[in-house]
C-alpha atoms as a PDB file:
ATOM      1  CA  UNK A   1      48.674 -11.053 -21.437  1.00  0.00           C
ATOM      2  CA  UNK A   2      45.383  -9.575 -22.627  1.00  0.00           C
ATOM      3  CA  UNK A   3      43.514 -11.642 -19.941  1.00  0.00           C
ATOM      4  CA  UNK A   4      46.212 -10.237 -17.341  1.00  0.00           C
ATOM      5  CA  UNK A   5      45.281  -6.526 -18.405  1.00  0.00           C
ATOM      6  CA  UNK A   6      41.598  -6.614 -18.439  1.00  0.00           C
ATOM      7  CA  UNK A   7      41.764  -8.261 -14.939  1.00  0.00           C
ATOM      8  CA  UNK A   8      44.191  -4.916 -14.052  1.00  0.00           C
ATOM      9  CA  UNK A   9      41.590  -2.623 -15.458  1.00  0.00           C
ATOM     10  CA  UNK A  10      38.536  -3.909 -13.954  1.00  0.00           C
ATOM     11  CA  UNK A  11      40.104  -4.096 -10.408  1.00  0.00           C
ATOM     12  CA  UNK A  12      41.462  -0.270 -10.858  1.00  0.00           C
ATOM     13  CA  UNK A  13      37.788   0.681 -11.961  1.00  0.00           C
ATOM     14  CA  UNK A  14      36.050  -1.468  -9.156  1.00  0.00           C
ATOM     15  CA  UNK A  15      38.545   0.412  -6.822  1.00  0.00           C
ATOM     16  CA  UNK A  16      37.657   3.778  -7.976  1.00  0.00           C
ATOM     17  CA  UNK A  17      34.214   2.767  -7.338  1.00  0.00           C
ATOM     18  CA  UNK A  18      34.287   1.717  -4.283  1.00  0.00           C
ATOM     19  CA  UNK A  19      36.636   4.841  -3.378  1.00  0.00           C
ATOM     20  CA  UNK A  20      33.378   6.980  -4.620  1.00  0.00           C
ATOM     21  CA  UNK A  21      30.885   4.802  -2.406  1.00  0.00           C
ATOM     22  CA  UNK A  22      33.020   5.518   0.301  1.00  0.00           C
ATOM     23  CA  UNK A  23      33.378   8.974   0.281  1.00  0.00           C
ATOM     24  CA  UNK A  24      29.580   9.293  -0.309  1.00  0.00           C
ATOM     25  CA  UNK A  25      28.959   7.543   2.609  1.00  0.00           C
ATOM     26  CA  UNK A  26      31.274   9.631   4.600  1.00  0.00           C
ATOM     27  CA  UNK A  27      30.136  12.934   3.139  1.00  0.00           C
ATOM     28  CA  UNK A  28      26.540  11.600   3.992  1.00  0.00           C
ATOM     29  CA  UNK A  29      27.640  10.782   7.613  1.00  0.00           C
ATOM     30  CA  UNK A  30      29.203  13.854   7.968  1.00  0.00           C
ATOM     31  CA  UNK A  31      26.313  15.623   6.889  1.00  0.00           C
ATOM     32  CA  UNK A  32      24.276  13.718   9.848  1.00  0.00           C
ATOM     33  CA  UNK A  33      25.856  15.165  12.426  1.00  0.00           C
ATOM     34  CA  UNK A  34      26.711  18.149  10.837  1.00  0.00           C
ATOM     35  CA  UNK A  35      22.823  19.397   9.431  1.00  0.00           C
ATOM     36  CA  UNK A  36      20.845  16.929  10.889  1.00  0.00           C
ATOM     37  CA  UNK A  37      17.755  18.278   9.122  1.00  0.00           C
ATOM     38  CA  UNK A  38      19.229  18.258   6.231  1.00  0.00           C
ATOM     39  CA  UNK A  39      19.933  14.382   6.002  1.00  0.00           C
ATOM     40  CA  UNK A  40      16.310  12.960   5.452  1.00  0.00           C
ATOM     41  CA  UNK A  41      16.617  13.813   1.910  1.00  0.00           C
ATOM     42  CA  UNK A  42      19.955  12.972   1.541  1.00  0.00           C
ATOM     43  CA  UNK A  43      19.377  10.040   3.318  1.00  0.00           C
ATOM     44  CA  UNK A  44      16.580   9.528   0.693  1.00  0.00           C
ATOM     45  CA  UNK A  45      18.254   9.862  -2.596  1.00  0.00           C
ATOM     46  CA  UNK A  46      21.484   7.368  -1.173  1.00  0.00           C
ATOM     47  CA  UNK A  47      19.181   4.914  -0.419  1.00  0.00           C
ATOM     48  CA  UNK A  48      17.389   4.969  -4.004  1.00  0.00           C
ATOM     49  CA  UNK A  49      21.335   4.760  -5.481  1.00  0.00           C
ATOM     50  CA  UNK A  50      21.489   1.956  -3.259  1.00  0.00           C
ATOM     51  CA  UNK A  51      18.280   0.103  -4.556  1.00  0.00           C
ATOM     52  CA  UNK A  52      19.147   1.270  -8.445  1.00  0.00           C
ATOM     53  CA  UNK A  53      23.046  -0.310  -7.494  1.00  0.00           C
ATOM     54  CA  UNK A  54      21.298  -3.233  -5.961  1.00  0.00           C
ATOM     55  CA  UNK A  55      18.825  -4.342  -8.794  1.00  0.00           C
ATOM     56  CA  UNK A  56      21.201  -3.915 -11.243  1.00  0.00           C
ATOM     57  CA  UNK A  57      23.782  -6.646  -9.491  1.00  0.00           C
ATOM     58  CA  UNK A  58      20.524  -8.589  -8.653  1.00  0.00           C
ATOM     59  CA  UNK A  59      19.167  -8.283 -12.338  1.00  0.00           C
ATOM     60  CA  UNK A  60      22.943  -9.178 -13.851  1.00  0.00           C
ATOM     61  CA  UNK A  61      23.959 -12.003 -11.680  1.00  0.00           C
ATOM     62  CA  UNK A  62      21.336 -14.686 -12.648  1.00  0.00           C
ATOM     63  CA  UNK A  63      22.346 -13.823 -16.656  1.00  0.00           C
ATOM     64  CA  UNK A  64      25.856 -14.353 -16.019  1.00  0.00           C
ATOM     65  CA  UNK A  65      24.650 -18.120 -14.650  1.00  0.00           C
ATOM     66  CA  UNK A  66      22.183 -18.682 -18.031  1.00  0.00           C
ATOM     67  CA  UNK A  67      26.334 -18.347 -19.911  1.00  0.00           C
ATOM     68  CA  UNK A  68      27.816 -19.655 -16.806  1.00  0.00           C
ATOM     69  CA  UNK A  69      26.142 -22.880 -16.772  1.00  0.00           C
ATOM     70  CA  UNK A  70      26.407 -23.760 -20.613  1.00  0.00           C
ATOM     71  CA  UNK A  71      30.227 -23.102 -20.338  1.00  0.00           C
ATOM     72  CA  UNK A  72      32.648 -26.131 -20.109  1.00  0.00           C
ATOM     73  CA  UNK A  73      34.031 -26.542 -16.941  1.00  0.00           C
ATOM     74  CA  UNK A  74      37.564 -24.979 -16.262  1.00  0.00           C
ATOM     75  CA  UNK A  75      37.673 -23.822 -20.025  1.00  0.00           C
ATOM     76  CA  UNK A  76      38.574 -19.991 -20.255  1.00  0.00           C
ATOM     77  CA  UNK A  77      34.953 -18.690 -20.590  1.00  0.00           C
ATOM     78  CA  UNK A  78      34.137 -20.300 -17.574  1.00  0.00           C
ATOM     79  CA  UNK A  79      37.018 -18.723 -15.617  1.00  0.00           C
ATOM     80  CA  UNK A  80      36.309 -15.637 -17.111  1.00  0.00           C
ATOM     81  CA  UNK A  81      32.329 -16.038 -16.061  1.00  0.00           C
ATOM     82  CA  UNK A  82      33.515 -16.613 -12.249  1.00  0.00           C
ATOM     83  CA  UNK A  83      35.685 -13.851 -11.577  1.00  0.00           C
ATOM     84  CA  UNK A  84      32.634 -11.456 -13.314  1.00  0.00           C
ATOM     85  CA  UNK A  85      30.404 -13.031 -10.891  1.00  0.00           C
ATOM     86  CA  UNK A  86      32.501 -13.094  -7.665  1.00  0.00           C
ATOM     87  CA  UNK A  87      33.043  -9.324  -8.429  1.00  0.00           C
ATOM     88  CA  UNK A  88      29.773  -8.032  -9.171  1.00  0.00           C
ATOM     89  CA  UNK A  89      28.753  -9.859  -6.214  1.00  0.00           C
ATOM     90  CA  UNK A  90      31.740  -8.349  -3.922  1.00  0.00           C
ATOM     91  CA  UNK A  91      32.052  -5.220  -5.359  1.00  0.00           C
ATOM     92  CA  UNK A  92      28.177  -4.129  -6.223  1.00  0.00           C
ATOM     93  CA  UNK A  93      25.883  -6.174  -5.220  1.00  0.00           C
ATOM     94  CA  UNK A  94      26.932  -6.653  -1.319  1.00  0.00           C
ATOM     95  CA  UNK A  95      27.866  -3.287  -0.708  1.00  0.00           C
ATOM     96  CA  UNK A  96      24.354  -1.842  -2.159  1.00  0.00           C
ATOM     97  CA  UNK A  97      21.981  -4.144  -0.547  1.00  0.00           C
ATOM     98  CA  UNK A  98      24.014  -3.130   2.873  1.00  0.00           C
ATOM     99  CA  UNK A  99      23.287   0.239   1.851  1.00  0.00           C
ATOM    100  CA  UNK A 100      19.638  -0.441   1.137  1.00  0.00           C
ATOM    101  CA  UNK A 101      18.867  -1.761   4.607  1.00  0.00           C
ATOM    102  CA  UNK A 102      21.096   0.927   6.609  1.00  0.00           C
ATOM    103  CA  UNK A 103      19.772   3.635   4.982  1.00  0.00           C
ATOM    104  CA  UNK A 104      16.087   2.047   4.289  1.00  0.00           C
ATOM    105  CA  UNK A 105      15.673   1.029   8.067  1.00  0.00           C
ATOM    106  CA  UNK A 106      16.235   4.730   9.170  1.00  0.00           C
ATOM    107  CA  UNK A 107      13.905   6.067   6.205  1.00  0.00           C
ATOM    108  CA  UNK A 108      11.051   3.491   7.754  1.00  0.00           C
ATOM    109  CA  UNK A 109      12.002   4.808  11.411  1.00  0.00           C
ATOM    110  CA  UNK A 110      12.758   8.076  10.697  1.00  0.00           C
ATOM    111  CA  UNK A 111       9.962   8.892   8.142  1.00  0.00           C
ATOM    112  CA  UNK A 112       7.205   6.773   9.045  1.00  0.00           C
ATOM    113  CA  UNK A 113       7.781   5.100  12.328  1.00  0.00           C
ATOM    114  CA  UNK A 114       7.489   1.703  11.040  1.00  0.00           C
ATOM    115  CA  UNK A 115       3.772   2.343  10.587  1.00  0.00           C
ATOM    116  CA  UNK A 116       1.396   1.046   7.695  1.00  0.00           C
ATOM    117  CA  UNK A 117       0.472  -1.770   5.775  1.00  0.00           C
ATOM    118  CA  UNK A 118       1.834  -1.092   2.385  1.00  0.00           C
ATOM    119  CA  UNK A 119       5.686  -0.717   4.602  1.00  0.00           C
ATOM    120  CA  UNK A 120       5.376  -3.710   6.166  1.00  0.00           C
ATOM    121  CA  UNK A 121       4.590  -5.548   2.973  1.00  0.00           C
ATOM    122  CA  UNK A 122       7.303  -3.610   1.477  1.00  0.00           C
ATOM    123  CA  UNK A 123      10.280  -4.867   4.117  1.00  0.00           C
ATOM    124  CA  UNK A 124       8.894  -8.434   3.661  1.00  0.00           C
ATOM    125  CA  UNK A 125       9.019  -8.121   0.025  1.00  0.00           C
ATOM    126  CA  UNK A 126      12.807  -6.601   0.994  1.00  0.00           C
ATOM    127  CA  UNK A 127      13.329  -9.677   3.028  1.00  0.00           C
ATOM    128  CA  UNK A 128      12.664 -11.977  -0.087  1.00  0.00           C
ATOM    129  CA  UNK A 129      14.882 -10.277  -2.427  1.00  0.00           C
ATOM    130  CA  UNK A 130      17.497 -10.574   0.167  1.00  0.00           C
ATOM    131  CA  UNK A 131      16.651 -14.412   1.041  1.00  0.00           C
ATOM    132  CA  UNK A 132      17.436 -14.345  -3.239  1.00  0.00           C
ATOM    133  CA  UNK A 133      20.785 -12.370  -2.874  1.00  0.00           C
ATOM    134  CA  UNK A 134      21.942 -15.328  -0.323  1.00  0.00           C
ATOM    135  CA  UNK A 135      20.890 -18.111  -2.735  1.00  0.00           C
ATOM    136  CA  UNK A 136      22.662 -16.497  -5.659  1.00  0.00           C
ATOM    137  CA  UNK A 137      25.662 -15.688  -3.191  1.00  0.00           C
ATOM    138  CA  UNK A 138      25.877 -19.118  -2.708  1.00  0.00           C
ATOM    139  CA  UNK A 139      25.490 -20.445  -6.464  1.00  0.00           C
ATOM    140  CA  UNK A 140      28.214 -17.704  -6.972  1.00  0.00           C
ATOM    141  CA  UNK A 141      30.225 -20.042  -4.803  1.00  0.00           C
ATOM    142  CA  UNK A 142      29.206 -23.133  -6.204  1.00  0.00           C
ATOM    143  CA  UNK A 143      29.902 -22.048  -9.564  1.00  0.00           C
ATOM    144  CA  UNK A 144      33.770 -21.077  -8.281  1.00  0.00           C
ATOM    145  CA  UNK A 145      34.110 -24.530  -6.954  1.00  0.00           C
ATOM    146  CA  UNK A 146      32.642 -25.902 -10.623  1.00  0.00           C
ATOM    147  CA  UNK A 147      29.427 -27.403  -8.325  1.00  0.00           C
ATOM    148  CA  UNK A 148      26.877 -25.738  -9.901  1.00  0.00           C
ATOM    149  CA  UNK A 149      23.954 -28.485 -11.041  1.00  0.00           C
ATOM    150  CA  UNK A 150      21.108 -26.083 -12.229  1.00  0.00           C
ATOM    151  CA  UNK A 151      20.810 -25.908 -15.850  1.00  0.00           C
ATOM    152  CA  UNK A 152      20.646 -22.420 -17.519  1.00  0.00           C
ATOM    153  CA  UNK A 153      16.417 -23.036 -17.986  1.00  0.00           C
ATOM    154  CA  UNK A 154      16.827 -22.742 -14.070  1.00  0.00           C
ATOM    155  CA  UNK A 155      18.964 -19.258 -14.132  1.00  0.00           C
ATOM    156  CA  UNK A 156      16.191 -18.040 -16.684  1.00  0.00           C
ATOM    157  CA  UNK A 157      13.235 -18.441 -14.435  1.00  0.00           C
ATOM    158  CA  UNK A 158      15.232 -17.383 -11.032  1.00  0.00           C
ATOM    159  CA  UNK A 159      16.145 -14.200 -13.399  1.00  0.00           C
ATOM    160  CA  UNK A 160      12.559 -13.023 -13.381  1.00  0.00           C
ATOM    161  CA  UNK A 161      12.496 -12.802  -9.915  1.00  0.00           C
ATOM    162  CA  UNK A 162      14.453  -9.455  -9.139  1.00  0.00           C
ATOM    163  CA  UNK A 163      12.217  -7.879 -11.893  1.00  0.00           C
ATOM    164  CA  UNK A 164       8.948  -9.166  -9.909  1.00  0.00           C
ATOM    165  CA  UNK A 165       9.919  -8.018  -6.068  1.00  0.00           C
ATOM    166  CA  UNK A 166      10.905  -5.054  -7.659  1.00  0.00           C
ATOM    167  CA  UNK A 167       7.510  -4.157  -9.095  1.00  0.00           C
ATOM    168  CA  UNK A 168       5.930  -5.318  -6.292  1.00  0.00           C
ATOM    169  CA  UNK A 169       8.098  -2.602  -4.044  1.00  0.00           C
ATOM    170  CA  UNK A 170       7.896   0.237  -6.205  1.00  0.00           C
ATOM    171  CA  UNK A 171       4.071  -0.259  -6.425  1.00  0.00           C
ATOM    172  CA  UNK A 172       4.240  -0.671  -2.723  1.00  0.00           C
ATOM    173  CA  UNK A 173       6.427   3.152  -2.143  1.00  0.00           C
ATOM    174  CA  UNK A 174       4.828   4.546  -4.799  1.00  0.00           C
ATOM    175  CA  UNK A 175       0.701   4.163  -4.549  1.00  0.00           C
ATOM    176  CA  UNK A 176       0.518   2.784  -0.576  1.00  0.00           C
ATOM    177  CA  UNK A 177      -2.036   0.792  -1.464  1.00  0.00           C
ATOM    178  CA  UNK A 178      -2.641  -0.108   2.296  1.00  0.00           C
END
């Protein structure tokens, strides 16, 4: 019964989440139309919430696979280690990085007219983290279907790379090196 409540709890506080990511995306729609030159900064700070949302899911998932992969297949860790992932993936991780490029692609247009270097290297190094959110989608999906092959040595070293793209992108924003 414990399992049965703790599943209860976590979907009630994943749907009050995703209630308040809702309503800020309305309020920040409605304040687009509304006070149009108001929204840049607005437009701003959701899209840094996005990125902060979006590491953390990206920066979480590969640990959850170093556990993941050491558990015994269909014993109750490894149940337990699926439904974490498949929600932080559903519930955080998706969500945010959809957030990231709505609200990012607007910032570049908006703000800087999809001019200079150190933005272009910036969306590429957006486009890699992303190409890494659909490989760990997928090994969330593997892992669900007990296919996963990759030892945990492999979810170590694929952990590092979140942390790397996102020095590389706030060194990008930040100093504009080109």
């Amino acid at each position: 019964m414990t399992g049965m409540s703790n599943e209860n709890s976590i979907g009630q506080a994943m749907k009050r989440m995703t209630i308040g990511i809702a309503v800020l995306v309305v309020l920040t729609a409605l304040l687009f139309f509304v006070a149009p030159d108001s929204f840049y900064p607005w437009a701003k700070a959701v899209h840094v919430i996005a990125v902060i949302s979006w590491m953390a899911g990206m920066l979480y998932l590969p640990r959850l696979f170093v556990y993941h992969a050491d558990a015994e297949k269909g014993s109750a860790q490894s149940e337990t280690f699926k439904v974490m992932e498949r929600r932080l993936l559903r519930a955080i991780i998706n969500p945010a990085m959809t957030v990231t490029w709505i609200f990012g692609l607007w910032l570049a247009w908006k703000g800087f007219g999809f001019q200079g270097g150190w933005l272009h290297a910036k969306i590429a190094a957006v486009l890699l983290l992303s190409a890494l959110h659909g490989y760990l989608a997928g090994a969330v999906r593997k892992f669900a279907e007990d296919r996963n092959q990759k030892p945990a040595r492999h979810w170590r070293i694929v952990n590092e790379i979140p942390t790397l793209l996102m020095v590389v992108i706030v060194i990008l924003v930040v100093v504009k090196p080109f």
